[in-house]
C-alpha atoms as a PDB file:
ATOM      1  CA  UNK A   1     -17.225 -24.500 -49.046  1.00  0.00           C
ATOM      2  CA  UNK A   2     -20.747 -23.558 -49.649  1.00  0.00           C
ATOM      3  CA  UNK A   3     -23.176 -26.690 -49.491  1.00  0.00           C
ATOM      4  CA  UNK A   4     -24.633 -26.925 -52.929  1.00  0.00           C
ATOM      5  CA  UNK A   5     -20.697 -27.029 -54.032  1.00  0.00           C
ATOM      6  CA  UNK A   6     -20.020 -29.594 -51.426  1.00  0.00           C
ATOM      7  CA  UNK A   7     -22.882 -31.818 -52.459  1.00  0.00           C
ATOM      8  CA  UNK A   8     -21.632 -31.396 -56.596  1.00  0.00           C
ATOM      9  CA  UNK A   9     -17.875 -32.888 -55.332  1.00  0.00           C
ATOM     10  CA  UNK A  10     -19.874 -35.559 -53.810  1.00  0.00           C
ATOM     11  CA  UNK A  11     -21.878 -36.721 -56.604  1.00  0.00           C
ATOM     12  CA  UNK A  12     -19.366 -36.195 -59.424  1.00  0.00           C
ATOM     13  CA  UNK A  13     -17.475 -39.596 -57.646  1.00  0.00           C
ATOM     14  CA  UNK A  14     -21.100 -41.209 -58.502  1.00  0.00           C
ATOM     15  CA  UNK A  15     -24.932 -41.481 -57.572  1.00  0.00           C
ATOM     16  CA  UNK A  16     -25.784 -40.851 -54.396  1.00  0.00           C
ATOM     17  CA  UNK A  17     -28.871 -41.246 -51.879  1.00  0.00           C
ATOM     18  CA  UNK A  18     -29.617 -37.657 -49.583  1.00  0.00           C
ATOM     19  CA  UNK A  19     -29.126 -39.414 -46.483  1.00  0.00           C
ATOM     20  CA  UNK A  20     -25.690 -40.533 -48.098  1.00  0.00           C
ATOM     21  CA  UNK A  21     -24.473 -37.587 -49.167  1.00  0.00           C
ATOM     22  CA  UNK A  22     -25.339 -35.601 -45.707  1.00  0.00           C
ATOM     23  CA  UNK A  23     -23.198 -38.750 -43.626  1.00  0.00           C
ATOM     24  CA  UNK A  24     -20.669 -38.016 -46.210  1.00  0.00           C
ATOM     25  CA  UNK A  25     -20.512 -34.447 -46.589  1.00  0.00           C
ATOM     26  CA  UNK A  26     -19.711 -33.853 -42.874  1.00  0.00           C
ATOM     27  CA  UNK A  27     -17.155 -36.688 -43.187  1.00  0.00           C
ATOM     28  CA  UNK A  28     -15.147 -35.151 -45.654  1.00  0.00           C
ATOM     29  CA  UNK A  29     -15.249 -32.104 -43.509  1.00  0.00           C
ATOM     30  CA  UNK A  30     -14.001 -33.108 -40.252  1.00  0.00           C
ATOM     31  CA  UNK A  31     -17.629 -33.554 -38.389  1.00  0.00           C
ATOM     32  CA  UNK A  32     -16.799 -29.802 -38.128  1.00  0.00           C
ATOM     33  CA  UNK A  33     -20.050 -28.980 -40.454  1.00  0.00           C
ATOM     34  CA  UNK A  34     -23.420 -30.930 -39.441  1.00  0.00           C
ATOM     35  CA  UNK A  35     -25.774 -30.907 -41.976  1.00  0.00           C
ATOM     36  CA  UNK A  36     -29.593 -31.007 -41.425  1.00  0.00           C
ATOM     37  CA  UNK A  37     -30.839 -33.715 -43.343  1.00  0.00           C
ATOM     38  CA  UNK A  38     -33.512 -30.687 -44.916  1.00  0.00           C
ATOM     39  CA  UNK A  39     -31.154 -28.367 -45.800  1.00  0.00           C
ATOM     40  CA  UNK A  40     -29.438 -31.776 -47.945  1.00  0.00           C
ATOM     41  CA  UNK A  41     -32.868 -32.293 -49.847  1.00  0.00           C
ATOM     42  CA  UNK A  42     -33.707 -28.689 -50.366  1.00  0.00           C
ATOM     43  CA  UNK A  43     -30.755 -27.775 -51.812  1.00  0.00           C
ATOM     44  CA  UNK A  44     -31.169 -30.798 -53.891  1.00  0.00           C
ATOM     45  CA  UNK A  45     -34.130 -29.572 -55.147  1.00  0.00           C
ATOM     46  CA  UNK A  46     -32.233 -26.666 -56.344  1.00  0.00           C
ATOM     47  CA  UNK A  47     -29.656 -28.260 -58.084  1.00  0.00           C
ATOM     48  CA  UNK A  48     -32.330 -30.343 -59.767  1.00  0.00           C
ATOM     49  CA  UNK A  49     -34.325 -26.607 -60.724  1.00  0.00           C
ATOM     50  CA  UNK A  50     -31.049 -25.659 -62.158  1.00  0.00           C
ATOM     51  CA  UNK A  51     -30.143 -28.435 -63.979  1.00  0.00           C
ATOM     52  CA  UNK A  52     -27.066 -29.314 -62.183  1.00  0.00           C
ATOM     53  CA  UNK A  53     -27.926 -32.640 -60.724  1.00  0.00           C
ATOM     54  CA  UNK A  54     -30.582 -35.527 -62.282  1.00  0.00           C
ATOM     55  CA  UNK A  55     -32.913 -37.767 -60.107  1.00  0.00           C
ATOM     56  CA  UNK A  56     -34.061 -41.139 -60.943  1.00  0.00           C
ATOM     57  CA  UNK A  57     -36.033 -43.053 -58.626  1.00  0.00           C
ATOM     58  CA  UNK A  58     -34.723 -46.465 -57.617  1.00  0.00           C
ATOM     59  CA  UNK A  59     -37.185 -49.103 -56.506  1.00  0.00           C
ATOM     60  CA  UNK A  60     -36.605 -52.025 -53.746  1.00  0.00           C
ATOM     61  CA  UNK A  61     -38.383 -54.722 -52.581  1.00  0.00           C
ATOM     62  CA  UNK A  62     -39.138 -53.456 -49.151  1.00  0.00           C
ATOM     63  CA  UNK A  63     -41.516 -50.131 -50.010  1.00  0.00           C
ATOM     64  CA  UNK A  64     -41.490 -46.926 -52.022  1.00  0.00           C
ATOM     65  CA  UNK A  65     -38.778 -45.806 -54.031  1.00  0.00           C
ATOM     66  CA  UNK A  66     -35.972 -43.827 -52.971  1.00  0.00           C
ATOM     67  CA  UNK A  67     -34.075 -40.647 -55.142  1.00  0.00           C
ATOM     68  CA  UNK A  68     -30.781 -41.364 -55.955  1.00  0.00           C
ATOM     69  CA  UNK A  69     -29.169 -38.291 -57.039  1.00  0.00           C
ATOM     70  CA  UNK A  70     -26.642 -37.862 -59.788  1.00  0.00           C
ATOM     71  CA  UNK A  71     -23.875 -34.626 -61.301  1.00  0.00           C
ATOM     72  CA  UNK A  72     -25.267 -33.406 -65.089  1.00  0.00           C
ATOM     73  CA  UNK A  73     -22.932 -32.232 -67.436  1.00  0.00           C
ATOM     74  CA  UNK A  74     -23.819 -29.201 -66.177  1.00  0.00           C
ATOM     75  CA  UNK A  75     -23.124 -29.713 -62.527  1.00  0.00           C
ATOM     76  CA  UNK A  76     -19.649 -30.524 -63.715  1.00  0.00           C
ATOM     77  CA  UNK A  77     -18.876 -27.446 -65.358  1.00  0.00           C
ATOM     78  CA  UNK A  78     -20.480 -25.307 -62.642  1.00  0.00           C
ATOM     79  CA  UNK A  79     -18.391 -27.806 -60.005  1.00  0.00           C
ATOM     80  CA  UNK A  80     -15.162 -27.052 -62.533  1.00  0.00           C
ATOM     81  CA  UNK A  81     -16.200 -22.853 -62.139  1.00  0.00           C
ATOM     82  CA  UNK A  82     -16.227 -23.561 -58.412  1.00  0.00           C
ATOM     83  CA  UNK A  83     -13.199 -25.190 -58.000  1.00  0.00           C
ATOM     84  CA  UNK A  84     -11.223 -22.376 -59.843  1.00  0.00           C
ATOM     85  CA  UNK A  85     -12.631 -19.059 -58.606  1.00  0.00           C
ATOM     86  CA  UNK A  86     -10.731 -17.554 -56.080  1.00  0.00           C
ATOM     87  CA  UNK A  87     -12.099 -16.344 -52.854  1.00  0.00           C
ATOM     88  CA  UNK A  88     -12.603 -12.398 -53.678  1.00  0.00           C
ATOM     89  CA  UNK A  89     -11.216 -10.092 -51.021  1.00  0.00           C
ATOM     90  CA  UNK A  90     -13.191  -6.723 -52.025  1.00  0.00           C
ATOM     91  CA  UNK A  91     -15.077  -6.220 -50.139  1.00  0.00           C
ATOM     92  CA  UNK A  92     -14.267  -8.585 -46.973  1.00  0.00           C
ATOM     93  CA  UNK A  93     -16.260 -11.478 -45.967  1.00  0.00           C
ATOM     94  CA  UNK A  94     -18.599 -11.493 -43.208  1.00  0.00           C
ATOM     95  CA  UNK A  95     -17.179 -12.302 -40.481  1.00  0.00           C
ATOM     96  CA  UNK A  96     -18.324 -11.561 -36.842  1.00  0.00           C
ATOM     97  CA  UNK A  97     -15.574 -10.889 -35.013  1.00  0.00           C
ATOM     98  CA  UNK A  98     -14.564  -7.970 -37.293  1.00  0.00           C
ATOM     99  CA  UNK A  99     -18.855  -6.816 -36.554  1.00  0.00           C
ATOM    100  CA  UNK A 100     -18.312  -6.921 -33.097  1.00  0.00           C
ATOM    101  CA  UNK A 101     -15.052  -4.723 -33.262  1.00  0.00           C
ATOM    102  CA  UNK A 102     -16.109  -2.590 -35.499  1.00  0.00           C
ATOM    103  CA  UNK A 103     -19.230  -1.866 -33.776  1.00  0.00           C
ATOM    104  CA  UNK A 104     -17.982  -1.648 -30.183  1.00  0.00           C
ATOM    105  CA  UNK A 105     -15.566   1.645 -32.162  1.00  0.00           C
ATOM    106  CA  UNK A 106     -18.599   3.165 -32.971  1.00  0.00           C
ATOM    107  CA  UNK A 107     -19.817   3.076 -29.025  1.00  0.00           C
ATOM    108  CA  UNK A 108     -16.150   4.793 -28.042  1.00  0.00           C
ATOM    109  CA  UNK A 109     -12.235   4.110 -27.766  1.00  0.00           C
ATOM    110  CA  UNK A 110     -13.161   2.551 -24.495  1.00  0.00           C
ATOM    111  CA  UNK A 111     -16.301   0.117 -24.721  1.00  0.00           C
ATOM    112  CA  UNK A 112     -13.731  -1.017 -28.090  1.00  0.00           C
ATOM    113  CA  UNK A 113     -10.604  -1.577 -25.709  1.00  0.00           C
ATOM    114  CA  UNK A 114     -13.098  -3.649 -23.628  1.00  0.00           C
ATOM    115  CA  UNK A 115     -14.327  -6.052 -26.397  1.00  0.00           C
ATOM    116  CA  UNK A 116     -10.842  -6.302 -28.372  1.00  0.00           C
ATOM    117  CA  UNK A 117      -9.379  -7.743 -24.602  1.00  0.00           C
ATOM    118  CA  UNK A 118     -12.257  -9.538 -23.982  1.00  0.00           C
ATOM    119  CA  UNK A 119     -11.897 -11.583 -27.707  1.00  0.00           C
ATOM    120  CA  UNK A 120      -7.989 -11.588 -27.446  1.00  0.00           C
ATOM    121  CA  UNK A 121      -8.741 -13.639 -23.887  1.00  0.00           C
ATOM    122  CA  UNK A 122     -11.191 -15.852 -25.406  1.00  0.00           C
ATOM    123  CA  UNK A 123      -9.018 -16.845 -28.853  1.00  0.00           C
ATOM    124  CA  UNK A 124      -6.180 -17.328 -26.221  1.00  0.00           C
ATOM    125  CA  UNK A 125      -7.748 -19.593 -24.754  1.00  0.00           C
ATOM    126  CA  UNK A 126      -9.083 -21.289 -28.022  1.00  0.00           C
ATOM    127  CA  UNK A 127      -5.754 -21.387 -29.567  1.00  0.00           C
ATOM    128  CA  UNK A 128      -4.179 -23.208 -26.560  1.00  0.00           C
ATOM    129  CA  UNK A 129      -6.934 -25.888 -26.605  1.00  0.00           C
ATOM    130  CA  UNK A 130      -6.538 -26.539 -29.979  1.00  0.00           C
ATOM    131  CA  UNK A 131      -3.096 -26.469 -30.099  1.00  0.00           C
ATOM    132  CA  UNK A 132      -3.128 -28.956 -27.550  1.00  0.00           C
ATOM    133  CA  UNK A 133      -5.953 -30.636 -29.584  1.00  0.00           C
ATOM    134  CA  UNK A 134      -3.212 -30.627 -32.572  1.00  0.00           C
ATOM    135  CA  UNK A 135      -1.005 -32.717 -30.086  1.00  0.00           C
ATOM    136  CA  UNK A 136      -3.326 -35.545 -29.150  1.00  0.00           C
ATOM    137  CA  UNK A 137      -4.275 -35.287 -33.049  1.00  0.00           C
ATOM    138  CA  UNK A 138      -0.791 -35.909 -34.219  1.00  0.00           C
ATOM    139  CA  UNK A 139      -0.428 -39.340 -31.687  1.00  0.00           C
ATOM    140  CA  UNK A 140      -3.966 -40.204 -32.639  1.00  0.00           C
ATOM    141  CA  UNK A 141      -5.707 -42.088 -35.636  1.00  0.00           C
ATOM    142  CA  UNK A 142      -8.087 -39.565 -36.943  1.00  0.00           C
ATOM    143  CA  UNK A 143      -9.222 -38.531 -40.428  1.00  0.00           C
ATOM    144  CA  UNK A 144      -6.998 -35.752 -42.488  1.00  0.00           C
ATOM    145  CA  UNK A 145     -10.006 -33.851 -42.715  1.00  0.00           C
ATOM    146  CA  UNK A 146     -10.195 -34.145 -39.139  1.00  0.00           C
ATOM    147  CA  UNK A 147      -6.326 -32.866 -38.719  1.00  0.00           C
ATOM    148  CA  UNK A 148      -6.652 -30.232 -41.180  1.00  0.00           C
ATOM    149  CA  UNK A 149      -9.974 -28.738 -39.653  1.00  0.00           C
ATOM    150  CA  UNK A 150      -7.548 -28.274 -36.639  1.00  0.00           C
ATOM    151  CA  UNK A 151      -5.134 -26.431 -38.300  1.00  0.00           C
ATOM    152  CA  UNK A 152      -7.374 -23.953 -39.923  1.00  0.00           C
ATOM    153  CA  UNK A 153      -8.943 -23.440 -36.460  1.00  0.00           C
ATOM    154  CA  UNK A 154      -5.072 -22.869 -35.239  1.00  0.00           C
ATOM    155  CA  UNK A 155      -4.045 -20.458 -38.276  1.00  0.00           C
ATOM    156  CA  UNK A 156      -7.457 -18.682 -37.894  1.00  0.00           C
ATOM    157  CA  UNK A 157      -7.143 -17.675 -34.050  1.00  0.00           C
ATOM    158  CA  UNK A 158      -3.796 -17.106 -34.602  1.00  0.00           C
ATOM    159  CA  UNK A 159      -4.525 -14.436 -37.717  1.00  0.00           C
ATOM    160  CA  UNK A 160      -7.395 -13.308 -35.384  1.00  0.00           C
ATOM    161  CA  UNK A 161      -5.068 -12.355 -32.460  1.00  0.00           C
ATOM    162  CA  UNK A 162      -2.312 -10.423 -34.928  1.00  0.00           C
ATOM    163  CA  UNK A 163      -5.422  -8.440 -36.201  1.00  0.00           C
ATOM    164  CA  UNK A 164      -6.755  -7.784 -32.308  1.00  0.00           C
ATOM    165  CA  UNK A 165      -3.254  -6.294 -31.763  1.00  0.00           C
ATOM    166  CA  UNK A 166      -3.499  -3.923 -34.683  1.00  0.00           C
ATOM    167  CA  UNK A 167      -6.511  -3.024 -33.718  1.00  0.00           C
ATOM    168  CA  UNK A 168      -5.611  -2.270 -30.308  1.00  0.00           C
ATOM    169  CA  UNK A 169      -2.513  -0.393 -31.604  1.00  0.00           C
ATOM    170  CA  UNK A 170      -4.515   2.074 -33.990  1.00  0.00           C
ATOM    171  CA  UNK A 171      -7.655   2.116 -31.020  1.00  0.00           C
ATOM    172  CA  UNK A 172      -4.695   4.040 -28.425  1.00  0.00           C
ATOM    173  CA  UNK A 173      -3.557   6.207 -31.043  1.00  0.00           C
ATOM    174  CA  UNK A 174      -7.210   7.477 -30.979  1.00  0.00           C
ATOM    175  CA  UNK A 175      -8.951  10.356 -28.553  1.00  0.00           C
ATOM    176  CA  UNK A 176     -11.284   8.583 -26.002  1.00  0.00           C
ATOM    177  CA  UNK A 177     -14.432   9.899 -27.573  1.00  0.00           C
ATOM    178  CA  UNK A 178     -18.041   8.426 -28.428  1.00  0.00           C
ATOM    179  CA  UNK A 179     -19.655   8.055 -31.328  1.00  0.00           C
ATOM    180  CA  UNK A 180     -20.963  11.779 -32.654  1.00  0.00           C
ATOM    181  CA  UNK A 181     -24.872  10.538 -32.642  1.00  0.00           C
ATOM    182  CA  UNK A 182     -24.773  10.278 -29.040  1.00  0.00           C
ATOM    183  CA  UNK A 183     -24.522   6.510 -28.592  1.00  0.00           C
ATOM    184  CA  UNK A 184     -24.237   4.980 -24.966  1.00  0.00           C
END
């Protein structure tokens, strides 16, 4: 979920203050996403350039006046776009694992080997922490945001393990060579 996004779902269930929406925001996703309290008002700002959120100012007794922001009609429909587009596959995301692989196969079949077992023992030992994480979750009283952050930190070292094996697999089927502009 991309910020500005994040910050729409939050202010289409009503008004909202910055600081509110940042305490909020990395509630609803598991305390997994910290939010600097800047990068809350500046993309803000945006929304408010692009017409997707108003600002009124709302005055207390106790000093200057403090935003509250609010969804536009706008907002909504571009919050409606958001929530139906499908993650594109082509081409794949960013993702820096898949960098560091890919680049270590451009240094040789063997500096690769190294960094695929190196990552394998690493998400090893980051799926059995949070599996066992998943265990104290299930006995404990924490959010479903909280549980669910879990699981896609499960399911993701787990898919990140099947693909270090097929990379391994088509790495040995491949001459022990370096890469043809004379890397190191």
């Amino acid at each position: 979920m991309a910020v500005r996004e994040g910050l729409l779902a939050l202010l289409q269930e009503g008004p909202r203050h910055g600081y509110q929406l940042k305490t909020e925001f990395e509630a609803a996703t598991g305390g997994v996403w910290p939010l600097n309290v800047g990068q809350v008002y500046t993309t803000l700002d945006r929304l408010e350039r692009d017409g997707l959120v108003g600002v009124r100012v709302q005055h207390g007794d106790d000093g200057p006046g403090q935003k509250v922001y609010a969804i536009t009609t706008d907002g909504t429909a571009a919050l409606g776009e958001w929530w139906d587009a499908v993650p594109s596959e082509d081409p794949p995301p960013r993702d820096e694992l898949m960098l560091k692989v890919l680049m270590a196969i451009d240094r040789g079949r063997d500096h690769a080997m190294r960094v695929v077992t190196h990552q394998r023992t690493v998400l090893t030992s980051l799926l059995q922490a949070k599996r066992r994480e998943r265990k104290v979750a299930a006995a404990a009283e924490i959010s479903l945001a909280e549980r669910l952050v879990t699981e896609a930190l499960v399911a993701r070292a787990e898919a990140d393990l099947r693909w270090l094996d097929v990379c391994e697999s088509q790495l040995q089927s491949q001459p022990a060579s370096r890469r043809k502009n004379g890397g190191s």
